[in-house]
C-alpha atoms as a PDB file:
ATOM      1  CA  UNK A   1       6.121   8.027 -36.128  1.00  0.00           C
ATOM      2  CA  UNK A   2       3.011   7.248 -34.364  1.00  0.00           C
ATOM      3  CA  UNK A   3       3.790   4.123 -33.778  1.00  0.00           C
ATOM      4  CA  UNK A   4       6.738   4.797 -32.612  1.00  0.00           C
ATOM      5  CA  UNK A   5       5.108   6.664 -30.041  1.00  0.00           C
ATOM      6  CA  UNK A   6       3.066   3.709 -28.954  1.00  0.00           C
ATOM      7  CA  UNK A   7       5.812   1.516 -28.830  1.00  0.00           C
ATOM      8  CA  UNK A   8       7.549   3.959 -25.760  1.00  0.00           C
ATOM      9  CA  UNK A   9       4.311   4.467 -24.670  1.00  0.00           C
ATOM     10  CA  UNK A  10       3.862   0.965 -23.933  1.00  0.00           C
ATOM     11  CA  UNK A  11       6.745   0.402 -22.702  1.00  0.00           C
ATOM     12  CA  UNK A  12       6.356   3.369 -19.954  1.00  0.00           C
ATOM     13  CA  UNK A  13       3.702   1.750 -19.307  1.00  0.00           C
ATOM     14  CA  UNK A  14       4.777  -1.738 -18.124  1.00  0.00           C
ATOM     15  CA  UNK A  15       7.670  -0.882 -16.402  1.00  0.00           C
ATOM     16  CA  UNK A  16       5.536   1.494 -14.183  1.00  0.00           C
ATOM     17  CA  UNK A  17       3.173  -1.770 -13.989  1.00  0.00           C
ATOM     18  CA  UNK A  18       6.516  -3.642 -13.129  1.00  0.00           C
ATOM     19  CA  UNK A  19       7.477  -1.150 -10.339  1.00  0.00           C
ATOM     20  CA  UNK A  20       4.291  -0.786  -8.709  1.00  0.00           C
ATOM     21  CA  UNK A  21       4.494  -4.954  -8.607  1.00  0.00           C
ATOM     22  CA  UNK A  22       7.687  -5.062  -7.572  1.00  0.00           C
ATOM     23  CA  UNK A  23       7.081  -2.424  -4.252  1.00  0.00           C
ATOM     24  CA  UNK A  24       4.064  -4.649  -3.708  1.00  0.00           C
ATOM     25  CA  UNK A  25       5.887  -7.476  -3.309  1.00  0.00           C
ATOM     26  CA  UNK A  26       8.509  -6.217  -0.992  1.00  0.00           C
ATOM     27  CA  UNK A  27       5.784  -4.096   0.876  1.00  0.00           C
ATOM     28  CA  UNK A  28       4.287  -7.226   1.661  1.00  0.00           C
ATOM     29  CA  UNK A  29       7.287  -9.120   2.230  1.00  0.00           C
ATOM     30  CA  UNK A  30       8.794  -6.808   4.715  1.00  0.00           C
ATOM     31  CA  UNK A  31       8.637  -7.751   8.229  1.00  0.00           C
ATOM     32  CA  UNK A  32       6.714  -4.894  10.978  1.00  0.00           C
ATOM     33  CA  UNK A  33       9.898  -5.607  13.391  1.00  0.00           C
ATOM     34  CA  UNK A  34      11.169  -1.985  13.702  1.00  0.00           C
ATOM     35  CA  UNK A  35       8.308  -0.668  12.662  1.00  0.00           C
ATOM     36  CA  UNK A  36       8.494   2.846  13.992  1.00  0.00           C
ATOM     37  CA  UNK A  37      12.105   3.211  13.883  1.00  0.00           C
ATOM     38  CA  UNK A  38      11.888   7.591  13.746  1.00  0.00           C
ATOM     39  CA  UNK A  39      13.390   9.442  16.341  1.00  0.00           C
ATOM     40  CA  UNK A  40      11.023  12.520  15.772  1.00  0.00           C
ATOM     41  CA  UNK A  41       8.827  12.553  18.248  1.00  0.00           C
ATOM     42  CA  UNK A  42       5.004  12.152  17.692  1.00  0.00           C
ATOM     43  CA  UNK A  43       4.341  15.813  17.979  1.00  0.00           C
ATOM     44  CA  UNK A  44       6.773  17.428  15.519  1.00  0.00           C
ATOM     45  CA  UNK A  45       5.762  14.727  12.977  1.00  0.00           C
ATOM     46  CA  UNK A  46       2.394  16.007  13.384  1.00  0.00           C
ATOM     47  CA  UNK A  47       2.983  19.489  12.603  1.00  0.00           C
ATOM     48  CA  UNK A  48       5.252  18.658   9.998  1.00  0.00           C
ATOM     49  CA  UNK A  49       2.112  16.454   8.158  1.00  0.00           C
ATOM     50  CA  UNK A  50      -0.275  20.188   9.355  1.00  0.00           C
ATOM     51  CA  UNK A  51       2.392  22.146   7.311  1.00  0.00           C
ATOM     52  CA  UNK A  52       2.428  19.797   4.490  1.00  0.00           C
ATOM     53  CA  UNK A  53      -1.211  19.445   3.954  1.00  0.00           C
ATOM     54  CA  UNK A  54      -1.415  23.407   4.386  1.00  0.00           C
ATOM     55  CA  UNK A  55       1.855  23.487   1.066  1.00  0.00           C
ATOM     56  CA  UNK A  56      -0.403  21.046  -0.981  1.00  0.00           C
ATOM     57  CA  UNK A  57      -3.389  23.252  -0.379  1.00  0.00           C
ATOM     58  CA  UNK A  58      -1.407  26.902  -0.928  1.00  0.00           C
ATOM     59  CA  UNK A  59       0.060  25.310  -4.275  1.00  0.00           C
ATOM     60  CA  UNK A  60      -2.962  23.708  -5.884  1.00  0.00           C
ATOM     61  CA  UNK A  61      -5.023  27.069  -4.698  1.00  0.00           C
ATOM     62  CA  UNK A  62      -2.073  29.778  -6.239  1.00  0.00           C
ATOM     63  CA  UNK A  63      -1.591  30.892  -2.983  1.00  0.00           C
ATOM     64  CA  UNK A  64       1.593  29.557  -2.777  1.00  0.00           C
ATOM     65  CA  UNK A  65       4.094  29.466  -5.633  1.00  0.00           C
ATOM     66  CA  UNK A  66       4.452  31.347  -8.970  1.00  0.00           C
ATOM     67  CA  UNK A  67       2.471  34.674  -9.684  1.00  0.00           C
END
């Protein structure tokens, strides 16, 4: 049984080594042409990143979230 657990185990573990190659590769193979390509304008993406920083901060605190 345990090594049955290693086995999946090991297998998680190179296909997550297999994605994070694979969006290297294509990260780096993608062109900047079109780079900012977002219609929001500069200002609401900023206070959508404020908002998001202030979830990440209310969850990991318990401020936000379940009792």
């Amino acid at each position: 049984m345990v090594r049955l657990i290693l086995i999946v185990a090991f297998i998680a573990v190179v296909a997550i080594a297999i994605t994070a190659l694979v969006g290297t590769i294509v990260s780096v193979t993608q062109t900047t042409v079109g780079k900012d390509t977002d219609n929001m304008p500069a200002k609401f993406r900023r206070i959508t990143y404020v908002l998001l920083v202030v979830l990440l901060f209310g969850v990991t605190t318990g401020w936000l979230g379940a009792a």
